[in-house]
N, C-alpha and C. Protein backbone atom coordinates (compact mmCIF):
# COMPACT_ATOMS: atom_id res chain seq x y z
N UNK A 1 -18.25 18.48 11.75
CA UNK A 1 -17.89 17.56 10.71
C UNK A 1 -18.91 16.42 10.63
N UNK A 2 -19.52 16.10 11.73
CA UNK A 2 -20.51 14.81 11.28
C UNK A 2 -21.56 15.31 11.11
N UNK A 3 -21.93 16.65 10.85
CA UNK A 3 -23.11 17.03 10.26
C UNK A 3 -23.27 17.20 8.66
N UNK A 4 -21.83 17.25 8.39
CA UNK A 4 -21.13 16.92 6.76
C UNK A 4 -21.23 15.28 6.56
N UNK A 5 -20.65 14.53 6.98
CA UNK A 5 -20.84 13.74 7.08
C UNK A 5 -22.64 13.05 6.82
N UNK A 6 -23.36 13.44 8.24
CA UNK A 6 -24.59 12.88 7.59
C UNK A 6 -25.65 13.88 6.91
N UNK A 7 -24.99 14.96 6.44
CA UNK A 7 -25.94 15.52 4.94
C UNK A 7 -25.21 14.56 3.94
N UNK A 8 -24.06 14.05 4.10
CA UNK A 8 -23.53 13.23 2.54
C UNK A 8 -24.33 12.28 2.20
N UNK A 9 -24.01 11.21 3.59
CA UNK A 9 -24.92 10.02 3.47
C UNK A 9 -26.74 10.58 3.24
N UNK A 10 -27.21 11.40 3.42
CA UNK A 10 -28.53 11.52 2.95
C UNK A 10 -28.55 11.77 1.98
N UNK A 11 -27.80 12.71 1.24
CA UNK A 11 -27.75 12.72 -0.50
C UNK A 11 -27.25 11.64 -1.26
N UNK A 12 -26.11 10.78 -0.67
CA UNK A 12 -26.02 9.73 -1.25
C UNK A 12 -27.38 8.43 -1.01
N UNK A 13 -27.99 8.41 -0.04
CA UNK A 13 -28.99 7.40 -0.23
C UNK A 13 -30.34 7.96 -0.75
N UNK A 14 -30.76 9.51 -1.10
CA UNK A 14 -31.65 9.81 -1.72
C UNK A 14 -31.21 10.10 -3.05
N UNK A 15 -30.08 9.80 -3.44
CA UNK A 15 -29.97 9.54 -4.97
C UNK A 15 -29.84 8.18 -4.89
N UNK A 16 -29.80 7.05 -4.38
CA UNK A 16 -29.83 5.65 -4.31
C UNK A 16 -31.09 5.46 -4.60
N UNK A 17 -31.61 6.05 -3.58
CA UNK A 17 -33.58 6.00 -3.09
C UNK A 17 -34.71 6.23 -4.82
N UNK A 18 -33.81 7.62 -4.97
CA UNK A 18 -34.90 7.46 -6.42
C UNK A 18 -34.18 7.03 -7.53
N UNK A 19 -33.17 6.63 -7.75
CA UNK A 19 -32.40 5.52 -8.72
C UNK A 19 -33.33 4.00 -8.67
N UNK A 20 -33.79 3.77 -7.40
CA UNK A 20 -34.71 2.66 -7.11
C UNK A 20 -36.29 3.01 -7.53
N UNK A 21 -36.47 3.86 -7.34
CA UNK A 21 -37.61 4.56 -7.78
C UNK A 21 -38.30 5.04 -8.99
N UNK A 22 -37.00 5.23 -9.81
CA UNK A 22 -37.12 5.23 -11.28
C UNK A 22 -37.15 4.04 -11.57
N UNK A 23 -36.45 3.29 -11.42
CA UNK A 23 -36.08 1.83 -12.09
C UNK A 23 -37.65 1.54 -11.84
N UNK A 24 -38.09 1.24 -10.40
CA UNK A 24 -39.11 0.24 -10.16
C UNK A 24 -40.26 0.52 -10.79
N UNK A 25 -40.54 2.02 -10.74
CA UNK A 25 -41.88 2.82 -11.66
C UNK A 25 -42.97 2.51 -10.73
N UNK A 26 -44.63 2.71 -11.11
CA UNK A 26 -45.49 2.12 -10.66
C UNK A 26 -46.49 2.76 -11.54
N UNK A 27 -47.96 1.81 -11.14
CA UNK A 27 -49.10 2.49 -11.82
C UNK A 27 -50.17 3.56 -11.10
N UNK A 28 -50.24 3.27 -9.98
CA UNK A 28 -50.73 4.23 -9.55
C UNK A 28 -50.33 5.70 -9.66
N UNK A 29 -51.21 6.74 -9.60
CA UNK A 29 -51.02 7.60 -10.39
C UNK A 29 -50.33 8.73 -8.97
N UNK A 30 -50.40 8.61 -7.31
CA UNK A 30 -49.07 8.96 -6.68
C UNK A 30 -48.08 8.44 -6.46
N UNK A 31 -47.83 6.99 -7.14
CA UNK A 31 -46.11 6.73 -7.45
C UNK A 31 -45.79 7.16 -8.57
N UNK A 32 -46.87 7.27 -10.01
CA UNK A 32 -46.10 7.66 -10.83
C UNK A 32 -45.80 9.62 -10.82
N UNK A 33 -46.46 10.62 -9.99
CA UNK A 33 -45.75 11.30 -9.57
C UNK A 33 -44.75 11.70 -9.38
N UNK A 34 -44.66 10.50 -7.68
CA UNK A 34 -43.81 10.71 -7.29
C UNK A 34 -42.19 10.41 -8.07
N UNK A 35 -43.05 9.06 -8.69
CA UNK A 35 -41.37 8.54 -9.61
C UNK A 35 -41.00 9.87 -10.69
N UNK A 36 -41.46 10.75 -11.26
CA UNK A 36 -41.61 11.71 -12.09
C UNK A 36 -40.64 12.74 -11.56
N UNK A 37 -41.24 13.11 -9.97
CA UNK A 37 -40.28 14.07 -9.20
C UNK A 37 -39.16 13.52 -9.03
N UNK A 38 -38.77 12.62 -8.55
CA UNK A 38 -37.24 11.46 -7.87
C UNK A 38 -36.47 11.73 -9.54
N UNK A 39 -37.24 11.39 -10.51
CA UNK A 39 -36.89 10.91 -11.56
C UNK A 39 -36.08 12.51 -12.20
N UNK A 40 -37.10 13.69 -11.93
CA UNK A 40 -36.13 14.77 -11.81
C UNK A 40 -34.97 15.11 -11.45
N UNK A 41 -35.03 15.22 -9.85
CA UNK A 41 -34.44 15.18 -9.23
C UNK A 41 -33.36 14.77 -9.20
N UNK A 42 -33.44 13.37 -9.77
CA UNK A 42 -31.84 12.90 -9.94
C UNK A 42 -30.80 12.94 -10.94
N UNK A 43 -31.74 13.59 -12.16
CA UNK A 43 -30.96 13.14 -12.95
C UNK A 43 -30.65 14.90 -13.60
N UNK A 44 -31.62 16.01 -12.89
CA UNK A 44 -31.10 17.22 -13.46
C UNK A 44 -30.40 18.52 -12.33
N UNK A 45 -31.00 18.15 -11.13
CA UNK A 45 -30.87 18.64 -9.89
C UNK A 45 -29.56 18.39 -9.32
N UNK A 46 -29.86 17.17 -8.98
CA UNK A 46 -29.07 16.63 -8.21
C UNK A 46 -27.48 17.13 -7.77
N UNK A 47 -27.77 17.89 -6.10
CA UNK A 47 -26.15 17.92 -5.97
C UNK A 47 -25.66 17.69 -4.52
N UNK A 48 -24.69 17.16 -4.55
CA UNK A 48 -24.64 16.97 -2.78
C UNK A 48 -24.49 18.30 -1.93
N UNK A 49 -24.94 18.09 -1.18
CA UNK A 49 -25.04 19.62 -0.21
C UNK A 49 -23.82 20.06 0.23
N UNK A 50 -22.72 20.23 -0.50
CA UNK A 50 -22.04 20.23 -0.21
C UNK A 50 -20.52 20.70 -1.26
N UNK A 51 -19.79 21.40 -1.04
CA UNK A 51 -18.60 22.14 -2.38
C UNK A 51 -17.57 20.12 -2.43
N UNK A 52 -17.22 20.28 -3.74
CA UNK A 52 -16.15 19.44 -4.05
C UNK A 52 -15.21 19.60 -2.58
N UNK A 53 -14.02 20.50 -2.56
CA UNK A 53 -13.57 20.72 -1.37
C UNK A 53 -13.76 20.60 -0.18
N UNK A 54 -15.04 20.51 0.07
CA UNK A 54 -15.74 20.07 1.65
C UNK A 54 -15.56 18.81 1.60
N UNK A 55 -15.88 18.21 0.48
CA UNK A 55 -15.75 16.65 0.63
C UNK A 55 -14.56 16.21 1.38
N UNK A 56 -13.22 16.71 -0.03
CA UNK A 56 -12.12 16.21 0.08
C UNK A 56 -11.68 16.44 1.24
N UNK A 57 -11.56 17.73 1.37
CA UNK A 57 -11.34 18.29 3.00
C UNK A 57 -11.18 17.13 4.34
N UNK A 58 -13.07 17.30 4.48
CA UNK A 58 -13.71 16.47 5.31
C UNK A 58 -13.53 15.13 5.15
N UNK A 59 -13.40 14.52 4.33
CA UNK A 59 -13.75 12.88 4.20
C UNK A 59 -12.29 12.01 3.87
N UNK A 60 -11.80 13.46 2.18
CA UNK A 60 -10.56 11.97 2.20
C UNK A 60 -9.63 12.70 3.01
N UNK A 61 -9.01 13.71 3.19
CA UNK A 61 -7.60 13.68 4.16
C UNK A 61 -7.57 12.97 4.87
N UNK A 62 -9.24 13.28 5.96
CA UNK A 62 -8.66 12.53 7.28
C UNK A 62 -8.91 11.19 7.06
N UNK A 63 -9.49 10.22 6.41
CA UNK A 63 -9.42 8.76 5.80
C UNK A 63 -8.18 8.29 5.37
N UNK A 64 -7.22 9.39 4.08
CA UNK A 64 -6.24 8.69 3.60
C UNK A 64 -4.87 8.57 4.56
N UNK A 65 -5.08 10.22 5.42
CA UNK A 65 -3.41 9.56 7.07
C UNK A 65 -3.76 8.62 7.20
N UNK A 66 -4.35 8.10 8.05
CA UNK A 66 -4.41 6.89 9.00
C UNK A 66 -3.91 5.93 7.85
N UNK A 67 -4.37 5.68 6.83
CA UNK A 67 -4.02 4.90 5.79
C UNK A 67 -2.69 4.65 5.70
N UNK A 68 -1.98 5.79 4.81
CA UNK A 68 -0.46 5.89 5.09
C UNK A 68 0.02 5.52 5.64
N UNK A 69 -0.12 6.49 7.03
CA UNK A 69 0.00 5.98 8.37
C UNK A 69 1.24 4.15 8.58
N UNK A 70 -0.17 3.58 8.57
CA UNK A 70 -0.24 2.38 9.19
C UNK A 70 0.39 1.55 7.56
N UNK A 71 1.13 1.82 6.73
CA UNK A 71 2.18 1.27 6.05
C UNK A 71 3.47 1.13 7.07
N UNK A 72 3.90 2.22 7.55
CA UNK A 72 5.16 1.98 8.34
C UNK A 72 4.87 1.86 10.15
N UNK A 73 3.65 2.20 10.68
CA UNK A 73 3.45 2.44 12.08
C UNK A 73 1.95 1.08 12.45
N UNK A 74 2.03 -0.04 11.81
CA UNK A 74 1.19 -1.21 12.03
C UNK A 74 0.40 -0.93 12.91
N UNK A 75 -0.55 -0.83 13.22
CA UNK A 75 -2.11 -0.77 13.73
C UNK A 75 -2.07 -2.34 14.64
N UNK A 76 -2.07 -2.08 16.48
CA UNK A 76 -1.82 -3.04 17.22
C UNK A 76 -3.19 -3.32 18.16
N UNK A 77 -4.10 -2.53 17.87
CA UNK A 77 -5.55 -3.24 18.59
C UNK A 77 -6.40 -3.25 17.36
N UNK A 78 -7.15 -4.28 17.59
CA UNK A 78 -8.43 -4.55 16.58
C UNK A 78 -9.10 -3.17 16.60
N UNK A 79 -9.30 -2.75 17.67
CA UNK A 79 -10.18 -0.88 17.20
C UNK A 79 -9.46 -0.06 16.17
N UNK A 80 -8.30 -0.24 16.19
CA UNK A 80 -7.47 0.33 15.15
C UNK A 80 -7.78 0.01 14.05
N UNK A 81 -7.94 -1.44 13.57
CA UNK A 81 -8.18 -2.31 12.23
C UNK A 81 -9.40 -2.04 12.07
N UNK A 82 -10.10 -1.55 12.95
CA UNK A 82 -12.03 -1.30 12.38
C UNK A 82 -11.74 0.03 12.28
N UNK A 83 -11.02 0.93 12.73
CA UNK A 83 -11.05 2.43 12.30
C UNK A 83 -10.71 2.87 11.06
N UNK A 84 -9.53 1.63 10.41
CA UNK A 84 -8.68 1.86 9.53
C UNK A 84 -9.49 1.43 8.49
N UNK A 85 -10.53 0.27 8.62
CA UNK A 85 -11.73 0.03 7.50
C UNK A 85 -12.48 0.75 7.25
N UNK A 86 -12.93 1.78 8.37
CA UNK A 86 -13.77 3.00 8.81
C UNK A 86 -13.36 4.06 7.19
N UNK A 87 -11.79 4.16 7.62
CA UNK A 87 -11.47 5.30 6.43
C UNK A 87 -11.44 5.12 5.64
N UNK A 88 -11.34 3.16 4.86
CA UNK A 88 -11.35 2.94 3.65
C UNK A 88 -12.82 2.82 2.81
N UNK A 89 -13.63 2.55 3.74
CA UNK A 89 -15.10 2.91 3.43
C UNK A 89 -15.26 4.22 3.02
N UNK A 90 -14.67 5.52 3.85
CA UNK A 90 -15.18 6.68 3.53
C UNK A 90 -14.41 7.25 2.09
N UNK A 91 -12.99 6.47 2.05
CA UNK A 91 -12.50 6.94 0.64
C UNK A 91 -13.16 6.47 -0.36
N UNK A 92 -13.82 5.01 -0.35
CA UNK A 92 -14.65 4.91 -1.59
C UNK A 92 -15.94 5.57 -1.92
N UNK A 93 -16.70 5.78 -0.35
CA UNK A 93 -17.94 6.89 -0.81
C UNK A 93 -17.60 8.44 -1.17
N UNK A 94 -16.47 8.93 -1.10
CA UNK A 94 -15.85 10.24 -1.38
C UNK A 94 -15.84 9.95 -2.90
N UNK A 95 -15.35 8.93 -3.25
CA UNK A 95 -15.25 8.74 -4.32
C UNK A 95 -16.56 8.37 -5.32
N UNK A 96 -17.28 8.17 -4.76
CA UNK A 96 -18.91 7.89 -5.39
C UNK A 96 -19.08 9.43 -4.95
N UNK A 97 -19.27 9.99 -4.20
CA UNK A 97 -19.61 11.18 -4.03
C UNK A 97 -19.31 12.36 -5.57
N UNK A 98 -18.19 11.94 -5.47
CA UNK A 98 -17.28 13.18 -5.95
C UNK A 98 -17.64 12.77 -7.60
N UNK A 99 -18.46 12.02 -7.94
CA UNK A 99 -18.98 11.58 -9.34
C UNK A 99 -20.19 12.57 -9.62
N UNK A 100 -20.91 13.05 -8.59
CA UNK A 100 -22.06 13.89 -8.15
C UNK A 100 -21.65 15.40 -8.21
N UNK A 101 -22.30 16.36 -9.21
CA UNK A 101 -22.26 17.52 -9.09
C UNK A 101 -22.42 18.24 -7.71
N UNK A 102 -20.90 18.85 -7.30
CA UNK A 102 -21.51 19.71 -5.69
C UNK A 102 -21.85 20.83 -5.81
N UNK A 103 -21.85 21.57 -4.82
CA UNK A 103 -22.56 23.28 -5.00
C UNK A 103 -21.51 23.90 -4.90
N UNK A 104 -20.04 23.90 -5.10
CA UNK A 104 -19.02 24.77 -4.99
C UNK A 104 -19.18 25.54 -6.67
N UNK A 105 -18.61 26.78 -6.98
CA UNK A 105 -18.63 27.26 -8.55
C UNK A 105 -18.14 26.35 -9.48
N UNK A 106 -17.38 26.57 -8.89
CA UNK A 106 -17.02 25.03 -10.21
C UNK A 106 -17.30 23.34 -10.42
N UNK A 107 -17.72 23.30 -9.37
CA UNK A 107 -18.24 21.82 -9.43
C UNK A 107 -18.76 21.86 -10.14
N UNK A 108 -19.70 22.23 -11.18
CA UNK A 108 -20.08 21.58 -12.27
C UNK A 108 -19.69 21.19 -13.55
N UNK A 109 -18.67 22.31 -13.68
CA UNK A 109 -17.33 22.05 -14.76
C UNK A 109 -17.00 21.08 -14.76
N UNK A 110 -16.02 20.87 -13.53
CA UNK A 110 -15.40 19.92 -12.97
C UNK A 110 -16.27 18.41 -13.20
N UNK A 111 -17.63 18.29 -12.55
CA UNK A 111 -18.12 17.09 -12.80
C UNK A 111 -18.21 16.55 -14.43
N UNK A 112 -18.65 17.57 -15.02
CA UNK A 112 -18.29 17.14 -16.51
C UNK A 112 -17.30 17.22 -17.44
N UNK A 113 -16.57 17.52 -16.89
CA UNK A 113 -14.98 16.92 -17.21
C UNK A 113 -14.74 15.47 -17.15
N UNK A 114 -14.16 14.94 -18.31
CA UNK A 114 -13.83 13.46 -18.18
C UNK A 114 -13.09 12.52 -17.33
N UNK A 115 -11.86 13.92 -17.10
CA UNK A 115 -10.29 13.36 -16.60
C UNK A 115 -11.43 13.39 -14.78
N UNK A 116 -12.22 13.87 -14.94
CA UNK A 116 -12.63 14.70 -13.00
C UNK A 116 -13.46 13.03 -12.76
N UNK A 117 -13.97 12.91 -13.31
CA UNK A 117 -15.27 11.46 -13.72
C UNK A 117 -13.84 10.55 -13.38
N UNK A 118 -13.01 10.16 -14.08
CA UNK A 118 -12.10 9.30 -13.80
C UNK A 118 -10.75 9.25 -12.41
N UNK A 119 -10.67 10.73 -12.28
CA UNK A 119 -9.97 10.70 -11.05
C UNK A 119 -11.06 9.99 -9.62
N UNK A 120 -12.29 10.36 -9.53
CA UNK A 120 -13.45 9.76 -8.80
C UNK A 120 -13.10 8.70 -8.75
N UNK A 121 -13.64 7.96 -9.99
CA UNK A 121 -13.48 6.56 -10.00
C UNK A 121 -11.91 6.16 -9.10
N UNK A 122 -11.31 6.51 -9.73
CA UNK A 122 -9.73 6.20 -9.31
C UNK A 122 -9.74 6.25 -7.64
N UNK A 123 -10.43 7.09 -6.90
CA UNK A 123 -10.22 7.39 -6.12
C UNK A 123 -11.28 5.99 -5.11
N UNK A 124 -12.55 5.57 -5.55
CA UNK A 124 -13.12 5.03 -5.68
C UNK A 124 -12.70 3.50 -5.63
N UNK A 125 -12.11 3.36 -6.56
CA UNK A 125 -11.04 2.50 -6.61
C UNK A 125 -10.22 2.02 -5.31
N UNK A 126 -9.01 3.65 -5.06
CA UNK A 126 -8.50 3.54 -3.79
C UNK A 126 -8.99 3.00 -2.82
N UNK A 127 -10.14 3.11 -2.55
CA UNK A 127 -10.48 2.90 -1.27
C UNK A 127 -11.39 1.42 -1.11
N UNK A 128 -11.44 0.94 -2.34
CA UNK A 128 -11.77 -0.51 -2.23
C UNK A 128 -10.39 -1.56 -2.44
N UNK A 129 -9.33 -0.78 -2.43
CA UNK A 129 -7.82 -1.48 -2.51
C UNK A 129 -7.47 -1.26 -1.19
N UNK A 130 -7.75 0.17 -0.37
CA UNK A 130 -7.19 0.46 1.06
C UNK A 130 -8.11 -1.10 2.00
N UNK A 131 -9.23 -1.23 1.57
CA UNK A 131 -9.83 -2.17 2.60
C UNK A 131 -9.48 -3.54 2.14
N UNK A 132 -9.53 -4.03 0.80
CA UNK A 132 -8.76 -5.26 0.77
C UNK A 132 -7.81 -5.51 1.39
N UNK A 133 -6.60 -4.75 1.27
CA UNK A 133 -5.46 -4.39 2.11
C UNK A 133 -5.59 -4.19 3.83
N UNK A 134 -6.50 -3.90 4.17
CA UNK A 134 -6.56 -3.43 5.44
C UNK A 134 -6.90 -5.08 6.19
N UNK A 135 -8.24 -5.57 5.43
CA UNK A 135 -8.42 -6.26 5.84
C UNK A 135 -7.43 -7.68 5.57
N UNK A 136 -6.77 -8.05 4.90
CA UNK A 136 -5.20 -9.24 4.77
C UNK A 136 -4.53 -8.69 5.63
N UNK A 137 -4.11 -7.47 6.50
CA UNK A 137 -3.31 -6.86 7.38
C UNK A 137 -2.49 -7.06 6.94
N UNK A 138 -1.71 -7.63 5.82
CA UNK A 138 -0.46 -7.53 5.48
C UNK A 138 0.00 -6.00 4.72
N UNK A 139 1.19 -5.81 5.29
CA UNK A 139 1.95 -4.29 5.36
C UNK A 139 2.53 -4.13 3.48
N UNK A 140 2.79 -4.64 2.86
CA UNK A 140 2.88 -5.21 1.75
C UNK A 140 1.71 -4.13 1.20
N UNK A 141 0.44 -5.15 1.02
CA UNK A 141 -0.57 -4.51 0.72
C UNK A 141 -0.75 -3.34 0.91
N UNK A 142 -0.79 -2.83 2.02
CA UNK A 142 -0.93 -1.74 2.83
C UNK A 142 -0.35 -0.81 2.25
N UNK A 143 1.31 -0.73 2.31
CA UNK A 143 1.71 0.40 1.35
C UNK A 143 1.35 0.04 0.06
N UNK A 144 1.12 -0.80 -0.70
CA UNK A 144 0.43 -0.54 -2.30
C UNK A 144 -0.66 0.57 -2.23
N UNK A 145 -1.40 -0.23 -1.11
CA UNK A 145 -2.69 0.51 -1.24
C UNK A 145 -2.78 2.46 -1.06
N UNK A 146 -1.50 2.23 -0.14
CA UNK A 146 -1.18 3.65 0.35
C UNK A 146 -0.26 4.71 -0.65
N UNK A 147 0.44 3.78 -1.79
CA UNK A 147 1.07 4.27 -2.80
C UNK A 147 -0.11 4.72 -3.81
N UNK A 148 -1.16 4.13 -4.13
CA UNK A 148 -2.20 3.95 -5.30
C UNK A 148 -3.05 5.36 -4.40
N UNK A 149 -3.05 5.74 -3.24
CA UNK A 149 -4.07 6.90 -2.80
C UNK A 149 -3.05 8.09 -2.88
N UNK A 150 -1.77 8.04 -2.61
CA UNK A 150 -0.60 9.41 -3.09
C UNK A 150 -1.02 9.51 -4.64
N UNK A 151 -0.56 8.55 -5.48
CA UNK A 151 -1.19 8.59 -6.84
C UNK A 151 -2.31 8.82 -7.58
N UNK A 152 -3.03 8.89 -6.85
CA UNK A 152 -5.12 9.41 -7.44
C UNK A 152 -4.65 10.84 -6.47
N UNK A 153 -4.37 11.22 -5.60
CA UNK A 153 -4.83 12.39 -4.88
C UNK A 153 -3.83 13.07 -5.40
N UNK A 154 -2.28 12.83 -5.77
CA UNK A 154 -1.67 14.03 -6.24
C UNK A 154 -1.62 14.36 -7.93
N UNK A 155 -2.33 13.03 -8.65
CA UNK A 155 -2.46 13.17 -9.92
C UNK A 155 -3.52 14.30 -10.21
N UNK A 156 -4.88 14.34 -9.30
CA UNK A 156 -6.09 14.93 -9.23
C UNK A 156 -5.50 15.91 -9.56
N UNK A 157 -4.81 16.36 -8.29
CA UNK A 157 -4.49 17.63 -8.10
C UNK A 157 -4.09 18.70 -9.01
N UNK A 158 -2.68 18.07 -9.31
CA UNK A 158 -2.09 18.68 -10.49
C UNK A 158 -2.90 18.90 -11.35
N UNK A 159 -4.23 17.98 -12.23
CA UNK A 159 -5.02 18.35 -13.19
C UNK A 159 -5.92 19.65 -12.56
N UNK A 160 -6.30 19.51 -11.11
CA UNK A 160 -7.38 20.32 -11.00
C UNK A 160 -7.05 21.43 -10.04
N UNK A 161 -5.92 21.11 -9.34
CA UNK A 161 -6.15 22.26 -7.88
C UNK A 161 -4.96 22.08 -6.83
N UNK A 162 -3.89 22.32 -7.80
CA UNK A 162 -2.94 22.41 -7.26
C UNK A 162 -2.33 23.63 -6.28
N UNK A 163 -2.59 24.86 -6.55
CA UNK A 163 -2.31 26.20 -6.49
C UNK A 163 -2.64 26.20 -5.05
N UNK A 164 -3.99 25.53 -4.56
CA UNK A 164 -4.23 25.68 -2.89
C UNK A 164 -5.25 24.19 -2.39
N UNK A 165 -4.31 23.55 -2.62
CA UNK A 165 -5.28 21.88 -1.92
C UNK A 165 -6.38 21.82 -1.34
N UNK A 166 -6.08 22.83 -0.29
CA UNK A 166 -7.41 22.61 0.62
C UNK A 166 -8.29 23.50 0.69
N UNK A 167 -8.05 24.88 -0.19
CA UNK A 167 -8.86 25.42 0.21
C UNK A 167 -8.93 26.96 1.28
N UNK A 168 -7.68 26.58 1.97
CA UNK A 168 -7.71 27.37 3.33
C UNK A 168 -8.78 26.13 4.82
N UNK A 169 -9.12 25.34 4.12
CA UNK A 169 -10.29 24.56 5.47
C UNK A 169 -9.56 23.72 6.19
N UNK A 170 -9.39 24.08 7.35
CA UNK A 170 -9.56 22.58 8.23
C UNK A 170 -8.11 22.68 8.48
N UNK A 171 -7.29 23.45 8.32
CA UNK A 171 -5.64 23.21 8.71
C UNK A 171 -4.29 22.85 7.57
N UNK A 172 -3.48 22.50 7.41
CA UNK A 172 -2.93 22.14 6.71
C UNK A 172 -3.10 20.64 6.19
N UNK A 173 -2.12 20.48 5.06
CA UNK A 173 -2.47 19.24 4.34
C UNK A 173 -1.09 18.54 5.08
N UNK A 174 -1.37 16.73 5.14
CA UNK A 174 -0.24 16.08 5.34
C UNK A 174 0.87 16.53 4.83
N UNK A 175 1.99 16.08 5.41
CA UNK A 175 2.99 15.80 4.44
C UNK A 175 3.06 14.65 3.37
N UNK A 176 3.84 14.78 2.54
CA UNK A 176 3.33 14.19 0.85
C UNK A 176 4.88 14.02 0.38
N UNK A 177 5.10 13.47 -0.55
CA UNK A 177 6.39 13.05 -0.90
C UNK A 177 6.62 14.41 -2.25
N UNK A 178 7.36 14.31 -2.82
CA UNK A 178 7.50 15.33 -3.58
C UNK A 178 7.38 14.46 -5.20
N UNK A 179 7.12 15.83 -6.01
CA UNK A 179 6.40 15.46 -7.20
C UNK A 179 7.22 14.74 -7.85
N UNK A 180 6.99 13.89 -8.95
CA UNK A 180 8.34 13.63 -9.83
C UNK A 180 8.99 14.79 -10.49
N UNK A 181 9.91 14.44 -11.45
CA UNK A 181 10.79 15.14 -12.08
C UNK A 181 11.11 16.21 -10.94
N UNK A 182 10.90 16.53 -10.15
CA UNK A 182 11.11 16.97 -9.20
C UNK A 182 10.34 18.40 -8.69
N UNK A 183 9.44 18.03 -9.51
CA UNK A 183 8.32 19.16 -8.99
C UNK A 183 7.71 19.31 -7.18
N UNK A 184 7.09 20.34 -7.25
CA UNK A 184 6.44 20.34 -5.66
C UNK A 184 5.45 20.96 -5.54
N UNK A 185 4.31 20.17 -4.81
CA UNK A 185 3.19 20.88 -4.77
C UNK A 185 3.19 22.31 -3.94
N UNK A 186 2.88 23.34 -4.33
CA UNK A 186 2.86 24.90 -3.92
C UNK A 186 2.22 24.75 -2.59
N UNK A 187 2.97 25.75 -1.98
CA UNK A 187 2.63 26.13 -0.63
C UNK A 187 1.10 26.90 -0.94
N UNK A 188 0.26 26.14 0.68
CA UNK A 188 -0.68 27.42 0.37
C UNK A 188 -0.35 28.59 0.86
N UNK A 189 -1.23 29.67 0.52
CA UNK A 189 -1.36 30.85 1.20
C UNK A 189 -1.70 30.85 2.81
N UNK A 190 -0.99 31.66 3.58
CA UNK A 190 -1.16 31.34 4.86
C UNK A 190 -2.60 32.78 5.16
């Protein structure tokens, strides 16, 4: 998993890298090259090394428990409160991530889909509400913040990938409250 992890962060800072690179330009004739290639690269190429699902998998499940979590089970050493910032960091780069065409089949559909662009954001969102929250330590916050990540992750779903959450990867999914009107998200396939 932290080899997922740091292929993300390298695709996310080499699309940072030539986002800076385009912008800045130059005259010499191997930056303007190079800005030419970056300048490719980012804007027709570009995909994280990685399927939509690996992300979610990998990054938000295990980010959004602990989250939950610690609405009703308060977080009692400071390592806890830096772990718990830990996951709210990774839900907002999941969420910058997941704005980025991945290499799964459908990720590219998916990225250009409007509602997919806005669940990101949303999600994006989440996780700059989980760390406001985390960091006031007030429990209050905490479950808002933890209500607003059930709400982006099971809204997603239903639009996009309900039928099997995860995939088959990595084990089962938390437990989750049940849908409104009284729907329920489908069992996966075992």
């Amino acid at each position: 998993m932290r080899a997922l992890y740091f292929a993300l962060g390298i695709s996310l800072l080499a699309v940072t890298a030539g986002c800076v690179i385009s912008v800045g330009g130059g005259s010499s004739p191997s930056t303007t090259s190079r800005t030419e290639t970056i300048r490719t690269t980012t804007t027709e190429q570009t995909r994280i090394p990685a399927t939509y699902n690996d992300v979610m998998v990998a990054l938000v499940n295990s980010a959004a428990d602990p989250i939950w979590r610690a609405a009703w089970d308060r977080p009692r050493t400071e390592a806890t409160w830096r772990e718990l910032e830990r996951n709210a960091y990774q839900l907002k780069l999941a969420g910058a991530l997941l704005q980025i065409p991945g290499e799964g089949p459908g990720d590219a559909a998916w990225a250009s889909d409007p509602r997919w662009s806005d669940w990101s954001r949303d999600l994006e969102d989440a996780g700059n509400a989980s760390l406001a929250a985390i960091r006031s330590r007030d429990a209050g916050d905490i479950q808002r913040a933890g209500d607003l990540l059930v709400e982006v992750c099971e809204g997603c779903h239903i639009d996009f990938k309900a039928a099997m959450p995860t995939g088959g990867k990595f084990g089962e999914l938390s437990p989750t409250p049940s849908m409104p009107e009284g729907r329920e998200l489908p069992k996966e396939p075992r």
